[in-house]
C-alpha atoms as a PDB file:
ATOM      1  CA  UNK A   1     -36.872 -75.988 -26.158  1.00  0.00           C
ATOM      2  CA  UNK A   2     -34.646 -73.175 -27.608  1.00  0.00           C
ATOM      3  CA  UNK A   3     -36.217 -70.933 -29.748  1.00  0.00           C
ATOM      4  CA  UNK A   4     -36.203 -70.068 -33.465  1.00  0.00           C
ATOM      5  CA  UNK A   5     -34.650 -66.825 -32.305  1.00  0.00           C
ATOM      6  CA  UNK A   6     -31.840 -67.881 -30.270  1.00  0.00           C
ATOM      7  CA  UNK A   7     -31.185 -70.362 -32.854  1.00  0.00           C
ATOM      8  CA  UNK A   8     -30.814 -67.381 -35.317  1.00  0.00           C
ATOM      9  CA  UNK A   9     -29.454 -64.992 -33.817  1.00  0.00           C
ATOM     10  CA  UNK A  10     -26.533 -67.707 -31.935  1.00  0.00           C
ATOM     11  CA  UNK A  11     -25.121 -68.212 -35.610  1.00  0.00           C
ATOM     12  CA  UNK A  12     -25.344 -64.759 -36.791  1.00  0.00           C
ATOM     13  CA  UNK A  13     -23.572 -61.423 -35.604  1.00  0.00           C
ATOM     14  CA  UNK A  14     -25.144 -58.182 -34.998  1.00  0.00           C
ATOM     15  CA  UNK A  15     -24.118 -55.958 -37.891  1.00  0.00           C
ATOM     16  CA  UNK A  16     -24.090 -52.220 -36.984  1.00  0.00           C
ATOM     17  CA  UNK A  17     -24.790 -49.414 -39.186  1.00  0.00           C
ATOM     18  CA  UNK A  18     -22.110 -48.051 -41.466  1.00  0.00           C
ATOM     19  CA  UNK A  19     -20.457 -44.844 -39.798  1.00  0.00           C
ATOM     20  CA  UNK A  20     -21.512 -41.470 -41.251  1.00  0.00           C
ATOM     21  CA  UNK A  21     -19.636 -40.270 -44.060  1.00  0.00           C
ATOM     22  CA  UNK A  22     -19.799 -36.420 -43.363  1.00  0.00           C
ATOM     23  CA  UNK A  23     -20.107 -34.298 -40.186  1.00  0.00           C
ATOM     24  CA  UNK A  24     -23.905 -33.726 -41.204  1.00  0.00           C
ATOM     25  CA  UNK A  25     -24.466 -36.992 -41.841  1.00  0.00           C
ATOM     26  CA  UNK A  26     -23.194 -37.507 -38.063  1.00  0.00           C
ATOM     27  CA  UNK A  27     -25.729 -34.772 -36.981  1.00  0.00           C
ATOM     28  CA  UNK A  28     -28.435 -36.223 -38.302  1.00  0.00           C
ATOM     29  CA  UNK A  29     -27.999 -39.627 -37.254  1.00  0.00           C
ATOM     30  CA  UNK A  30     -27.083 -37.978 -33.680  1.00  0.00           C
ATOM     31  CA  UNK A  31     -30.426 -36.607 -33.851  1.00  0.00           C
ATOM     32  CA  UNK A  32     -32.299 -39.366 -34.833  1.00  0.00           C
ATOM     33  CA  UNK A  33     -30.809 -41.268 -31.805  1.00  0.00           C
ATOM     34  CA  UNK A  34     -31.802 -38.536 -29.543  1.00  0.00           C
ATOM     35  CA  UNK A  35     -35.731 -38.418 -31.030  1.00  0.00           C
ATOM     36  CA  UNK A  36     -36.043 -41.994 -31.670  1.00  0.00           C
ATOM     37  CA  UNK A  37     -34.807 -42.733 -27.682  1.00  0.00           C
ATOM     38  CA  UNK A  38     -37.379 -40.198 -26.522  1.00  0.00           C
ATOM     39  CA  UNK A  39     -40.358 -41.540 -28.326  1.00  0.00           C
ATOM     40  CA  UNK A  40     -39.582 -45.014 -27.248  1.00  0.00           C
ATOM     41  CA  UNK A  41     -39.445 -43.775 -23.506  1.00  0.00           C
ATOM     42  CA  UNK A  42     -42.533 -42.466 -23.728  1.00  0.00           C
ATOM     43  CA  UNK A  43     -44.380 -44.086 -26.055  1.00  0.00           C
ATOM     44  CA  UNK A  44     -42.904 -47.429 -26.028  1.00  0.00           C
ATOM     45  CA  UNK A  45     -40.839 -49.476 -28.881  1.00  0.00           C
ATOM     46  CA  UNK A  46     -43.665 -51.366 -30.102  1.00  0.00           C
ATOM     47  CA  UNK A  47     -46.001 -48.064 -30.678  1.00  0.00           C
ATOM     48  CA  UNK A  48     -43.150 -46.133 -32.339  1.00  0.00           C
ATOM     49  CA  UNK A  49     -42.792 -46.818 -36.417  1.00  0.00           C
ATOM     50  CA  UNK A  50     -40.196 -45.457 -38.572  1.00  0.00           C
ATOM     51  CA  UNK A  51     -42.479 -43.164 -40.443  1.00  0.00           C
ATOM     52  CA  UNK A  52     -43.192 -41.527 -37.010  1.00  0.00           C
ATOM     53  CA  UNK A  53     -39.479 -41.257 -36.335  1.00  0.00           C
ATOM     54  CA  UNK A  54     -38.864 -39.686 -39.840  1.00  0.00           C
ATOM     55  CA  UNK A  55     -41.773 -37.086 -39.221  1.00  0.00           C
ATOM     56  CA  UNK A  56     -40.682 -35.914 -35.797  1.00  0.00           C
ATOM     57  CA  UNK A  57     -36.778 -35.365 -37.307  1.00  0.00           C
ATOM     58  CA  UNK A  58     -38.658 -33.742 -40.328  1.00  0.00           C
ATOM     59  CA  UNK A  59     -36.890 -36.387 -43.065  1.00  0.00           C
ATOM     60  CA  UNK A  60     -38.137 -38.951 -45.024  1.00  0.00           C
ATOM     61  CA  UNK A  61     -38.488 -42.274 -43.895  1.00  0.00           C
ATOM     62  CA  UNK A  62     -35.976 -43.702 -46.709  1.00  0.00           C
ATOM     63  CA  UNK A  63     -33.798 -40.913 -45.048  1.00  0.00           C
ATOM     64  CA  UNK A  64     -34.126 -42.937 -41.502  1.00  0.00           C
ATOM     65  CA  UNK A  65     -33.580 -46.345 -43.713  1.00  0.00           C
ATOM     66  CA  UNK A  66     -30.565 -44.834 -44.598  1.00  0.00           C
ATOM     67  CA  UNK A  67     -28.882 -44.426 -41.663  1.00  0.00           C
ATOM     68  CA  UNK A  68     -30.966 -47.715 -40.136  1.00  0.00           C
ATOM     69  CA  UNK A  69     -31.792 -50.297 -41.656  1.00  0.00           C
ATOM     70  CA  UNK A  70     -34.567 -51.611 -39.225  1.00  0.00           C
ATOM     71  CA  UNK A  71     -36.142 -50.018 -36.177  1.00  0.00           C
ATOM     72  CA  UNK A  72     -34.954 -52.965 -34.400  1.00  0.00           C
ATOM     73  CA  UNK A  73     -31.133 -52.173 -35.410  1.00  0.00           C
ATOM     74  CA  UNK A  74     -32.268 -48.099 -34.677  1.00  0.00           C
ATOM     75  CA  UNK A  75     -33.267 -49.603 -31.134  1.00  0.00           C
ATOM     76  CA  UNK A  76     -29.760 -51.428 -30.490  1.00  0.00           C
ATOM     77  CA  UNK A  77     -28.170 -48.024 -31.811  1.00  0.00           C
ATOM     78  CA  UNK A  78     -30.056 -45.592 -29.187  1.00  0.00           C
ATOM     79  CA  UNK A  79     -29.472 -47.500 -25.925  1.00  0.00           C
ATOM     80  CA  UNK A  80     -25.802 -48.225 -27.182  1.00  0.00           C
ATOM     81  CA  UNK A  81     -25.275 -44.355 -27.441  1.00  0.00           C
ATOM     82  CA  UNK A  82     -27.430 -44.402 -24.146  1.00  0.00           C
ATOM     83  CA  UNK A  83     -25.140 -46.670 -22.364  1.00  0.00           C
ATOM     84  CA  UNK A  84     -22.191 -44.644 -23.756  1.00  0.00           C
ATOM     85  CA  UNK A  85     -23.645 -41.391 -22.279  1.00  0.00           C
ATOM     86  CA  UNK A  86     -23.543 -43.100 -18.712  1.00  0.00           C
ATOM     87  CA  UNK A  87     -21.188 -44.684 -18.624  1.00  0.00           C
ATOM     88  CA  UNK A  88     -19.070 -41.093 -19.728  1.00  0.00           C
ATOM     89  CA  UNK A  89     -20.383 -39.840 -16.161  1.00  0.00           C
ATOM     90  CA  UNK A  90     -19.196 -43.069 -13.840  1.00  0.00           C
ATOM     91  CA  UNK A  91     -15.555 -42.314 -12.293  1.00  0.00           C
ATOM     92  CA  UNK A  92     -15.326 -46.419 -11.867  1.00  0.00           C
ATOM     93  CA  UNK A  93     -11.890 -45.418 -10.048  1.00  0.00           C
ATOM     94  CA  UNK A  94     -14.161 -44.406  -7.520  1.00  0.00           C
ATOM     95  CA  UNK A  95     -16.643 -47.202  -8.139  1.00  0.00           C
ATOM     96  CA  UNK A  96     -13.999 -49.591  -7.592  1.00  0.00           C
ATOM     97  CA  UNK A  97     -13.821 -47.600  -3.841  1.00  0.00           C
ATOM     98  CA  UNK A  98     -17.130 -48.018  -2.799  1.00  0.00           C
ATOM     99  CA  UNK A  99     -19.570 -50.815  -3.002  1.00  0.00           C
ATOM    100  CA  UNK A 100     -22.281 -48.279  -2.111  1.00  0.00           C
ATOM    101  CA  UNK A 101     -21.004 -46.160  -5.221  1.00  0.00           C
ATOM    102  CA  UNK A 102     -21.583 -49.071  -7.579  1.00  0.00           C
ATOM    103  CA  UNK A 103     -24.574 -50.518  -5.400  1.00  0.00           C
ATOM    104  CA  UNK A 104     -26.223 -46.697  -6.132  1.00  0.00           C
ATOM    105  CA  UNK A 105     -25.313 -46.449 -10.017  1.00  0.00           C
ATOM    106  CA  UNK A 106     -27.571 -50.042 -10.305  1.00  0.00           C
ATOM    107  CA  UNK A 107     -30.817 -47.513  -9.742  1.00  0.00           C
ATOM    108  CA  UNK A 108     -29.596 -44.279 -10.076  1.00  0.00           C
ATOM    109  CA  UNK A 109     -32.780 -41.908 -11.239  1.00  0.00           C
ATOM    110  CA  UNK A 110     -30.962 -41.080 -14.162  1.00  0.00           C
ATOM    111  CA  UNK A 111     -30.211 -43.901 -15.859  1.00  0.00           C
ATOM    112  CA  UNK A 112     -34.146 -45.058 -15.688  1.00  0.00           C
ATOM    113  CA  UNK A 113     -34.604 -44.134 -19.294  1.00  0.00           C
ATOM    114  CA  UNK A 114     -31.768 -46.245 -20.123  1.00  0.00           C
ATOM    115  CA  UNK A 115     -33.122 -49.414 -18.492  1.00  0.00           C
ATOM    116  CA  UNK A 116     -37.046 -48.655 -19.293  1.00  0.00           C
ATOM    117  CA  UNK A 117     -35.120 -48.971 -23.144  1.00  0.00           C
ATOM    118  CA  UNK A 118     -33.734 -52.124 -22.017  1.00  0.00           C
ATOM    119  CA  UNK A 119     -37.122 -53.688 -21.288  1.00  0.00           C
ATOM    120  CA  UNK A 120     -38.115 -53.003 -24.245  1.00  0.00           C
ATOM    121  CA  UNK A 121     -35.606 -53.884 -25.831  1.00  0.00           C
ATOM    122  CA  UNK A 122     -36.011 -57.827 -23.823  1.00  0.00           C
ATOM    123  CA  UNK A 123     -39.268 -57.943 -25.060  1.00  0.00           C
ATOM    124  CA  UNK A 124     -38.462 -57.220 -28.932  1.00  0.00           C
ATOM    125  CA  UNK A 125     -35.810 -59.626 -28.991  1.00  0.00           C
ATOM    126  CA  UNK A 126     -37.793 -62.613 -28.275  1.00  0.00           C
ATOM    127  CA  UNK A 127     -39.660 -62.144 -31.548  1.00  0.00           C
ATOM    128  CA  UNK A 128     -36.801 -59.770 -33.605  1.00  0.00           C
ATOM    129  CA  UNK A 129     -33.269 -61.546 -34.653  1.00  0.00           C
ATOM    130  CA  UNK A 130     -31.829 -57.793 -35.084  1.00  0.00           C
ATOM    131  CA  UNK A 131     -32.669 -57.140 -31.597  1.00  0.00           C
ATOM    132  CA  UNK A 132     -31.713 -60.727 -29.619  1.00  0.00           C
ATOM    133  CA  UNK A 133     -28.587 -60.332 -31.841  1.00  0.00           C
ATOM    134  CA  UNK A 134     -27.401 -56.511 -31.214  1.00  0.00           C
ATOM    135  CA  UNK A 135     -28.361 -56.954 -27.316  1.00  0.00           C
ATOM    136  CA  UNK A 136     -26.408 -59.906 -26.821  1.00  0.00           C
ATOM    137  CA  UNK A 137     -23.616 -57.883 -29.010  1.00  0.00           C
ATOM    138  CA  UNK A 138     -24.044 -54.694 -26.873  1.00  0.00           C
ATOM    139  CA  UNK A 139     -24.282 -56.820 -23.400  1.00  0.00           C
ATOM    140  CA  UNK A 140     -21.046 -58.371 -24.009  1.00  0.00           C
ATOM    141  CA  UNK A 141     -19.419 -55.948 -24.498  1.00  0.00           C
ATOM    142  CA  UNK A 142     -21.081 -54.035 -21.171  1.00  0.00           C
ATOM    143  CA  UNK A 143     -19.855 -56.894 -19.060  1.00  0.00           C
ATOM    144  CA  UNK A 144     -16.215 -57.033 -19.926  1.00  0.00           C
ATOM    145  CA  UNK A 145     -16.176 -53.154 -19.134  1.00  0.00           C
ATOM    146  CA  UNK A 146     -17.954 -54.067 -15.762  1.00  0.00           C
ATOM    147  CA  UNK A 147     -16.399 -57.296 -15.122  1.00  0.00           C
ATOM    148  CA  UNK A 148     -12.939 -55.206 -15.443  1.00  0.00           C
ATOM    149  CA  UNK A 149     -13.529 -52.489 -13.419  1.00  0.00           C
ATOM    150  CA  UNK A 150     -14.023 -55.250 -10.431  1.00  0.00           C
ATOM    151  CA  UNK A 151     -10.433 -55.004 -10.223  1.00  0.00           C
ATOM    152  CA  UNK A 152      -9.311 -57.773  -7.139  1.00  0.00           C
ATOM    153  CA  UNK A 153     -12.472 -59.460  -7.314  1.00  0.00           C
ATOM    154  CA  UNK A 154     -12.567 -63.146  -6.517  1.00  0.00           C
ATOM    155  CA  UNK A 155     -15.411 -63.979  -9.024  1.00  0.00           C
ATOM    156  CA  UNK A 156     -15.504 -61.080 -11.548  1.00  0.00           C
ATOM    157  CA  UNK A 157     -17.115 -62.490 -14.466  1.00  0.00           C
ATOM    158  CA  UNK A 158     -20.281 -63.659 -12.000  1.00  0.00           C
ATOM    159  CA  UNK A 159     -20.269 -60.185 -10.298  1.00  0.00           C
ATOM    160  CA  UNK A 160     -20.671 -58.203 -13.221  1.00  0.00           C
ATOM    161  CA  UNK A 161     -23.591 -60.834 -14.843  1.00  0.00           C
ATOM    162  CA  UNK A 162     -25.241 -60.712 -11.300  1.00  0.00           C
ATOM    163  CA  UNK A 163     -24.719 -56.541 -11.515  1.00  0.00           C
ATOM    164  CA  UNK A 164     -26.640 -56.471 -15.294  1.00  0.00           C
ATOM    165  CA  UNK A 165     -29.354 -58.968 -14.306  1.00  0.00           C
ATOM    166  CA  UNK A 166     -30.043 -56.689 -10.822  1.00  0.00           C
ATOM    167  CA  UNK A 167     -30.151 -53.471 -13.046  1.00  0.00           C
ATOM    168  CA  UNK A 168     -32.685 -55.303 -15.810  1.00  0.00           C
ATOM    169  CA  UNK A 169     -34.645 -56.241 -12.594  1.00  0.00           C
ATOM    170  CA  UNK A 170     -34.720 -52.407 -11.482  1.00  0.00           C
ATOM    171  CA  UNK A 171     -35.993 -51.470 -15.286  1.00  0.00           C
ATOM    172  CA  UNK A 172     -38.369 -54.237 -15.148  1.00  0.00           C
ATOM    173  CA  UNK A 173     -39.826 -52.722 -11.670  1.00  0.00           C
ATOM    174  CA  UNK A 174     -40.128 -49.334 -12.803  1.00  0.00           C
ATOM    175  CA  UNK A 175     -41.559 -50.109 -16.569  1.00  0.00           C
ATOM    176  CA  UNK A 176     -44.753 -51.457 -14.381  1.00  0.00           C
ATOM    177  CA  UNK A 177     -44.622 -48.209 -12.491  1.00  0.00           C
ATOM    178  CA  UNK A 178     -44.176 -49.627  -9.102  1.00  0.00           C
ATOM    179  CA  UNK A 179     -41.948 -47.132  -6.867  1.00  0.00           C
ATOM    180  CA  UNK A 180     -38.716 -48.251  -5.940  1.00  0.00           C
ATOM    181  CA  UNK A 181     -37.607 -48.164  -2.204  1.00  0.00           C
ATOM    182  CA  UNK A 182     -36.506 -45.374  -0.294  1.00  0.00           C
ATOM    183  CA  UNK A 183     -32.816 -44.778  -2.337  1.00  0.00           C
ATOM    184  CA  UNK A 184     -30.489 -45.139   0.872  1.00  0.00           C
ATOM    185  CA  UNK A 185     -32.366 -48.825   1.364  1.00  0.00           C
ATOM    186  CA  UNK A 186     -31.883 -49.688  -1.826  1.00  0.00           C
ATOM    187  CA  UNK A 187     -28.691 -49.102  -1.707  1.00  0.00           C
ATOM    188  CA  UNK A 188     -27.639 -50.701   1.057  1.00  0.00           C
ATOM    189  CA  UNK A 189     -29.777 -53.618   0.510  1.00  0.00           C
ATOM    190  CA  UNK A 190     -28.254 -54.174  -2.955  1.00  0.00           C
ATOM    191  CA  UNK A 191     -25.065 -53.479  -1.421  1.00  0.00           C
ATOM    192  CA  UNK A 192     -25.686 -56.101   0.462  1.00  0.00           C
ATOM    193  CA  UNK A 193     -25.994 -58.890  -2.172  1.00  0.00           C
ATOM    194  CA  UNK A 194     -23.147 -57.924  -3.936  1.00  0.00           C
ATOM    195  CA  UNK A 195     -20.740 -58.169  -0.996  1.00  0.00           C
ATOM    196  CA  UNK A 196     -20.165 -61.790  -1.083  1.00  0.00           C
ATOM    197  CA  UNK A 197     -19.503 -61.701  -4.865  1.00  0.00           C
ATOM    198  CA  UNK A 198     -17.308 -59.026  -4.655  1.00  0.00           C
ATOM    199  CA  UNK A 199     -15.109 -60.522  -2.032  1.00  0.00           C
ATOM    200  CA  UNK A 200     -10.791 -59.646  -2.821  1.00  0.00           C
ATOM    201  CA  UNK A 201      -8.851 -62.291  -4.609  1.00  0.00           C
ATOM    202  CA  UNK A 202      -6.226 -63.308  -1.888  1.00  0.00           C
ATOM    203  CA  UNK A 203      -3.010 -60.932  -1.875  1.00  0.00           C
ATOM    204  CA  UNK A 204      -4.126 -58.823  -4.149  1.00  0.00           C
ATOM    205  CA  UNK A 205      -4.746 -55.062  -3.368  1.00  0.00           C
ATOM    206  CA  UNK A 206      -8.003 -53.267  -4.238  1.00  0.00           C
ATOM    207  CA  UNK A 207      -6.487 -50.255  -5.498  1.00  0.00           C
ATOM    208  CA  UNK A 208      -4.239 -49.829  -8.670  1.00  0.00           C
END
């Protein structure tokens, strides 16, 4: 049975805050991404409320409303900026090299904030229609940036869901606070799994 959720959220986009108007505007909104992400690491999303946002940024919390107009759209917003942050640090030229490379960014220590967000983030959009909706928004638009950097790949669209549902398994692990295997294991083993999906198109050349 599909839920009232995915019913809602399939027939209605994600709508993303309006840009900042002035270069303060953009500081403060850049620092209420940076608090906000840090007291949903380590406090969780569900503990965290606006007013205790606005308090730690020392605003008030129609000042948060106004850049935000949920905490569920605020989530979508910090591990968006998250994933932007990481992604800033990947040379996918040299991804695209190494299957190890891209095996080792699926756990790399530090992206762990990024996917403990994630979790939470899975969890709150079972029940939230601004979170189902701005995930599904944000993942999208992850895999085509994935699924393109598998240049040659036989099966890229498949690789790069199979690459996001291995790294939400990794989050999943660690929110319970289970330790992940030795790091050269891991790697290899998920290195591993992702060879036969990332198997060369016929006649055409792994490297640009």
């Amino acid at each position: 049975m599909v839920s009232s959720v995915a019913l809602s959220t399939a027939s209605r986009p994600f709508v993303p805050p309006l840009p900042p108007k002035t270069p303060k505007s953009a500081g403060t909104r850049r620092r209420l991404l940076e608090l906000a992400g840090q007291l949903f690491v380590e406090h969780g999303y569900e503990a965290v409320s606006m007013r205790g946002i606005a308090s730690a940024a020392k605003l008030t919390k129609g000042a948060v409303y106004g850049h935000f107009r949920s905490k569920g759209q605020l989530l979508v917003e910090v591990i968006r900026w998250k994933i932007a942050e990481d992604d800033q640090a990947v040379d996918y030229v040299e991804v695209r090299a190494s299957l190890e490379r891209g095996a080792a960014l699926i756990h790399a220590a530090n992206h762990r904030d990024t996917r403990v967000l994630e979790v939470d983030a899975a969890a709150a959009a079972r029940h939230d229609p601004d979170v189902a909706a701005g995930m599904r928004s944000l993942y999208l638009e992850r895999h085509d940036r994935i699924r393109d950097a598998m240049f040659g790949v036989a099966d890229p669209d498949t690789a790069a869901w199979v690459v996001t549902a291995l790294t939400a398994g990794v989050g999943m692990k660690e929110s319970t606070g289970l330790p992940l295997p030795e790091e050269s294991r891991l790697t290899t083993a998920i290195s591993a799994a992702l060879k036969g999906l990332t198997a060369p198109q016929r006649d055409v050349a792994l490297v640009e």
